[in-house]
C-alpha atoms as a PDB file:
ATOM      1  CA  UNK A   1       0.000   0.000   0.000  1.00  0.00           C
ATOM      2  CA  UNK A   2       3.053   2.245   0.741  1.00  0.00           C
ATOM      3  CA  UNK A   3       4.031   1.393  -2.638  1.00  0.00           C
ATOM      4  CA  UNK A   4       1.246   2.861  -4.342  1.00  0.00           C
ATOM      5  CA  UNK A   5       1.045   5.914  -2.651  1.00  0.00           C
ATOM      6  CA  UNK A   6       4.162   6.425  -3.132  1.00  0.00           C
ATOM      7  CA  UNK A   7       3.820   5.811  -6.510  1.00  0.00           C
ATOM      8  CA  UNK A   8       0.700   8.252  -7.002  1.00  0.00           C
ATOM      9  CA  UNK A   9       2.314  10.659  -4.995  1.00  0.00           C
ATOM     10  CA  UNK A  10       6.308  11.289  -6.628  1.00  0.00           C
ATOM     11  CA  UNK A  11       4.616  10.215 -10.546  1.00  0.00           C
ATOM     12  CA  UNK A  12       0.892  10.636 -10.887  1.00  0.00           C
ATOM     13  CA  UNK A  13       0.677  13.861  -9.124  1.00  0.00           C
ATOM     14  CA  UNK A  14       3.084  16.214 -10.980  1.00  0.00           C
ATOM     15  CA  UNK A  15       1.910  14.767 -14.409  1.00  0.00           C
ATOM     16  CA  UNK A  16      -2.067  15.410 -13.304  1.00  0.00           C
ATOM     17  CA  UNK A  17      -0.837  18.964 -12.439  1.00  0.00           C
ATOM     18  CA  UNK A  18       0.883  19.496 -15.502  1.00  0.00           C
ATOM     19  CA  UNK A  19      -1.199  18.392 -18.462  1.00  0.00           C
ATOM     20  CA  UNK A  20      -4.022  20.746 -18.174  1.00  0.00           C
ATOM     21  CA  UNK A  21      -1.266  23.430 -18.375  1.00  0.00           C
ATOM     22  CA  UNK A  22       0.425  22.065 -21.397  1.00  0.00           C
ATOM     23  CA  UNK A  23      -2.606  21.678 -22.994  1.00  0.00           C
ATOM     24  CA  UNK A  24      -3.891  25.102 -22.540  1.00  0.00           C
ATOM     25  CA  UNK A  25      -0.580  26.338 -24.275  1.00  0.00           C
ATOM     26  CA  UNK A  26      -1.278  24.650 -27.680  1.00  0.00           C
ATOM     27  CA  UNK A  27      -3.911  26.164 -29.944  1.00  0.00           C
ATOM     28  CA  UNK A  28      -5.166  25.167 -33.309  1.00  0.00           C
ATOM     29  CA  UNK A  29      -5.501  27.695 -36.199  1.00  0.00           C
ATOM     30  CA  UNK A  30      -8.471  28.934 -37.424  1.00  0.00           C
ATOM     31  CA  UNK A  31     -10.069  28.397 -40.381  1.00  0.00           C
ATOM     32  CA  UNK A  32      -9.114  31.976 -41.712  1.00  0.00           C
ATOM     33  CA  UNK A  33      -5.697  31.184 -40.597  1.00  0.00           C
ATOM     34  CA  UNK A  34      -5.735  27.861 -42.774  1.00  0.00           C
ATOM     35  CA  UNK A  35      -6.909  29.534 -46.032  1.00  0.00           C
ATOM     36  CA  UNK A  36      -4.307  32.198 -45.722  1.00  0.00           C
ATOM     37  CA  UNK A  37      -1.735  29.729 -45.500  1.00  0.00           C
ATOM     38  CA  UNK A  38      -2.946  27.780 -48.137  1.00  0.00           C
ATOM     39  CA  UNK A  39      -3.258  30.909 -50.354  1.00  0.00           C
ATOM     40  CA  UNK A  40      -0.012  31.970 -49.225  1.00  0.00           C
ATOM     41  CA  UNK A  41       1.476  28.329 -50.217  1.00  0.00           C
ATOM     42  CA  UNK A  42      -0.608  27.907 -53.858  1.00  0.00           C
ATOM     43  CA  UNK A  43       1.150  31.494 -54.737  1.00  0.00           C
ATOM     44  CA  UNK A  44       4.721  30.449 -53.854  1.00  0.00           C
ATOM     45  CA  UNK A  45       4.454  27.199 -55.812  1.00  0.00           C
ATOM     46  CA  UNK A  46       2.572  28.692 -58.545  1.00  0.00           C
ATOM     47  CA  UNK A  47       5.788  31.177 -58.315  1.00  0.00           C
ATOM     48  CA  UNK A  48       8.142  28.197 -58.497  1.00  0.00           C
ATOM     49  CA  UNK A  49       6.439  26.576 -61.267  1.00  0.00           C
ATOM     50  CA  UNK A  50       6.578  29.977 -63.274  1.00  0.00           C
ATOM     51  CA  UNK A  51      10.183  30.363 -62.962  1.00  0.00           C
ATOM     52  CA  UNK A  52      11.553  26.854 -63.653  1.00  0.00           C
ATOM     53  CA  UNK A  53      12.839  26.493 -59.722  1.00  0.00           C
ATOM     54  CA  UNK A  54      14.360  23.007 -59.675  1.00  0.00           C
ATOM     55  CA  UNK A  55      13.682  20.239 -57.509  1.00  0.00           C
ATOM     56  CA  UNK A  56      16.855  20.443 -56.039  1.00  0.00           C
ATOM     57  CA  UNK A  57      16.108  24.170 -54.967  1.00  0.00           C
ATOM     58  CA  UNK A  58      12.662  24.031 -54.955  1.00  0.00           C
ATOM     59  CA  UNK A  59      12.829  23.648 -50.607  1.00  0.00           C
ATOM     60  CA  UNK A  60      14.999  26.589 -50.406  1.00  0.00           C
ATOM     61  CA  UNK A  61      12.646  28.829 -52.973  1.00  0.00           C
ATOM     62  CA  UNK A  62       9.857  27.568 -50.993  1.00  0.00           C
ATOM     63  CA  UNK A  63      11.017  28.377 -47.301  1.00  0.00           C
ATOM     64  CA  UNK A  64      12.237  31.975 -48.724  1.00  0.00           C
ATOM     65  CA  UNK A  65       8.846  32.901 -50.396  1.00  0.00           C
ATOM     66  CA  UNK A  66       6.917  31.604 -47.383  1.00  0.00           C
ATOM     67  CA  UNK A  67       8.876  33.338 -44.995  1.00  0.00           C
ATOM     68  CA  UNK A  68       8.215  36.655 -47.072  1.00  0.00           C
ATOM     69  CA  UNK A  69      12.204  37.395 -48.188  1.00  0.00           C
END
């Protein structure tokens, strides 16, 4: 018995403390969000496409025009 409180007590405890925090912190996008993004990404490949970008270099064009540079 000394066992299992011990148990609940050093393991169970923290973690039941803990996981309503962590999931507070996470939030999913909105649906606006998600069509800007996807706008956002259709443009920059469209982009790629219309200028011949590579496979090879295709990441790094992508990551650039995505991140606005």
């Amino acid at each position: 018995m000394r066992r299992i409180a011990f148990v609940l007590t050093v393991f169970v405890g923290p973690a039941l403390l803990l996981v309503p925090h962590a999931l507070a912190q996470t939030s999913q996008p909105t649906p606006e969000q998600l069509k800007a993004a996807n706008a956002k990404f259709t443009a920059c490949q469209n982009k790629a496409v219309a200028t011949k970008v590579g496979p090879k270099d295709r990441r790094a064009f992508m990551k650039s025009c995505l991140a606005g540079s």
